[in-house]
C-alpha atoms as a PDB file:
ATOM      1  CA  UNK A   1      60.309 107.436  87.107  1.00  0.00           C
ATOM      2  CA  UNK A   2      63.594 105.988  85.788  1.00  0.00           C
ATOM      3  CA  UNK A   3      64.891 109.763  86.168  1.00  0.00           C
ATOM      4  CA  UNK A   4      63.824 109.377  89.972  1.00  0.00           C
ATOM      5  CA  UNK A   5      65.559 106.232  90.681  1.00  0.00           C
ATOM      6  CA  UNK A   6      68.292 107.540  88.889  1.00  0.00           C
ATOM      7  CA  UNK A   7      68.437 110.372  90.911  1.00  0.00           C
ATOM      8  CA  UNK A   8      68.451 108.843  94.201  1.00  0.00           C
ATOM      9  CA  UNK A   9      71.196 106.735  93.284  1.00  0.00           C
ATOM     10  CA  UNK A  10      69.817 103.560  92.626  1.00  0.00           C
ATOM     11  CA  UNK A  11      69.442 101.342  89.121  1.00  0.00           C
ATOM     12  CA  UNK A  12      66.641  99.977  87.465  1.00  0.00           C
ATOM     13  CA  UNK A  13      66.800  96.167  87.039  1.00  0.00           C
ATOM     14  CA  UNK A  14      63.861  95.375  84.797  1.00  0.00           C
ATOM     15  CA  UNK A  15      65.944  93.921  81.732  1.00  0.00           C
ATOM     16  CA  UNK A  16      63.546  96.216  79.669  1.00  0.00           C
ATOM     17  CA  UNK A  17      63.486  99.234  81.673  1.00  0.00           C
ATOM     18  CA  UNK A  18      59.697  98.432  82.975  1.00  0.00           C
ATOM     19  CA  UNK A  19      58.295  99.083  86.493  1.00  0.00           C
ATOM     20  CA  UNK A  20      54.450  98.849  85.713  1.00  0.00           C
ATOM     21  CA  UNK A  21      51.864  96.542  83.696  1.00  0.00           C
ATOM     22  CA  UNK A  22      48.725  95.358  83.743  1.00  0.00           C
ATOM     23  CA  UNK A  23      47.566  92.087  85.215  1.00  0.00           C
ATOM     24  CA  UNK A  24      46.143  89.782  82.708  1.00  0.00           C
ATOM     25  CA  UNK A  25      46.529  85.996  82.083  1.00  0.00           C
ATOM     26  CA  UNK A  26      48.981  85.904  79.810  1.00  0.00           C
ATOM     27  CA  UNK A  27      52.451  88.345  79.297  1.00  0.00           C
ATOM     28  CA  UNK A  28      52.080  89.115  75.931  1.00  0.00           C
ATOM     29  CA  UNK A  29      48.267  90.358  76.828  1.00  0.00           C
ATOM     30  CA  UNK A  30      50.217  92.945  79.329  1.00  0.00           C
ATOM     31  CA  UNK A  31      49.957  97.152  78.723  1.00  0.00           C
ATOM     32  CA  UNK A  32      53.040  98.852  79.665  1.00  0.00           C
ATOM     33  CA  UNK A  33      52.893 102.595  80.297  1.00  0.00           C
ATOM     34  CA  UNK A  34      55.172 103.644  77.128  1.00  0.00           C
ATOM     35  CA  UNK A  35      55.390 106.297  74.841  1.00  0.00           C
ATOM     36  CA  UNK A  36      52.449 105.988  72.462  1.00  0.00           C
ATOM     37  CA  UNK A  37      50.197 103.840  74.368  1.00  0.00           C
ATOM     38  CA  UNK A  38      46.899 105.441  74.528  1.00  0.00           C
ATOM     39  CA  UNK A  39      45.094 103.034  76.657  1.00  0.00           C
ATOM     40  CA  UNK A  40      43.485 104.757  80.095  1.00  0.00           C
ATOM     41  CA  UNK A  41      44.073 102.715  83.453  1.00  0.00           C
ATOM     42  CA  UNK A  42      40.180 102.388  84.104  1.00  0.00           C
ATOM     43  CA  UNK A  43      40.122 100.437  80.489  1.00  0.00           C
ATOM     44  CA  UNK A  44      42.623  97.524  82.496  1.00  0.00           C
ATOM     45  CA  UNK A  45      41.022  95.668  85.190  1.00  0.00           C
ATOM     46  CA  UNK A  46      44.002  95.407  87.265  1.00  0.00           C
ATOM     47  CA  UNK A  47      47.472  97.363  87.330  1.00  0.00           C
ATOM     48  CA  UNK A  48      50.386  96.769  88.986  1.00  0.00           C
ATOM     49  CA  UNK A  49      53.714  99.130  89.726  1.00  0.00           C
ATOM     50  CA  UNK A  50      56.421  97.310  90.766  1.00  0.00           C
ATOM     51  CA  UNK A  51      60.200  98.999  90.365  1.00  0.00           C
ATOM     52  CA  UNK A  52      62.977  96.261  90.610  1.00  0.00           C
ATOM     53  CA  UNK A  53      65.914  98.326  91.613  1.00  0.00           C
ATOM     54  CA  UNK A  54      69.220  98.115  93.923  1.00  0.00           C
ATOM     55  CA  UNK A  55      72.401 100.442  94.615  1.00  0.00           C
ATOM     56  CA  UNK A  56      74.904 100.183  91.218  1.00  0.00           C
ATOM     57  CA  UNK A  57      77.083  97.096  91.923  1.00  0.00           C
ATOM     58  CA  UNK A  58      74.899  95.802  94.783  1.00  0.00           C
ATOM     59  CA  UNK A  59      74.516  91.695  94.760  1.00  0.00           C
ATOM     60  CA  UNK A  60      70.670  92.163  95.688  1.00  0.00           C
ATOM     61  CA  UNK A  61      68.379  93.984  94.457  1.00  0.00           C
ATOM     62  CA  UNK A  62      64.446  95.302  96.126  1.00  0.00           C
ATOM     63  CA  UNK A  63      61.427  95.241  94.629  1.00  0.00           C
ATOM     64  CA  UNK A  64      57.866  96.475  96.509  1.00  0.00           C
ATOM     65  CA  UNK A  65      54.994  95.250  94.361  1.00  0.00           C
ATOM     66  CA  UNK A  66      51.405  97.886  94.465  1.00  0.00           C
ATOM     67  CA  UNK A  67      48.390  96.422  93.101  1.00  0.00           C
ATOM     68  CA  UNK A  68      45.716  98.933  91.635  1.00  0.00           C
ATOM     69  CA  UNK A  69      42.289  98.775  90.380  1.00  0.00           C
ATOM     70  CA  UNK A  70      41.198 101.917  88.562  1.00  0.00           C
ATOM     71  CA  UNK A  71      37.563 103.380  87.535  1.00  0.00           C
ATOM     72  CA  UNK A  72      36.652 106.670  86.244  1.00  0.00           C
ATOM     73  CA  UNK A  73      36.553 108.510  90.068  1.00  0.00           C
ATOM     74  CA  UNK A  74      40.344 107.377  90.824  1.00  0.00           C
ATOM     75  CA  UNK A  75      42.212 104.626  91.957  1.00  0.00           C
ATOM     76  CA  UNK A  76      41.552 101.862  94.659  1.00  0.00           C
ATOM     77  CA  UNK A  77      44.727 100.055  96.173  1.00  0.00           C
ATOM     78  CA  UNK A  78      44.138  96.210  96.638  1.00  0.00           C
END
């Protein structure tokens, strides 16, 4: 996804590169989609994908936050 954005000319603001994570009660309880995590989206009760991007040298930046709750048939947008 950081390709994509890439791509279409914009940059990723997330001071760690992030756009997604689950939704849990505390941040360092959070599941990033990175290389090597193994964890399935149904196994999270709630998941959220939220890129924080803007055009390179822009003062402002956009972000459009999804929330997602997954089981084993698909995905259900809240």
């Amino acid at each position: 996804m950081n390709e994509f954005i890439v791509e279409k000319g914009f940059v990723n603001l997330d001071f760690m590169g992030n756009m997604e994570h689950s939704i849990v009660k505390t941040q360092g309880d959070r599941i990033y989609i990175e290389k090597g995590n193994k964890t399935k989206l149904w196994d999270v009760k709630y998941f959220t994908f939220e890129p924080y991007i803007a055009f390179p040298a822009s003062k402002y930046g956009y972000t459009k936050e999804n929330f997602y709750d997954f089981d084993k048939n698909g995905r259900m947008d809240l």
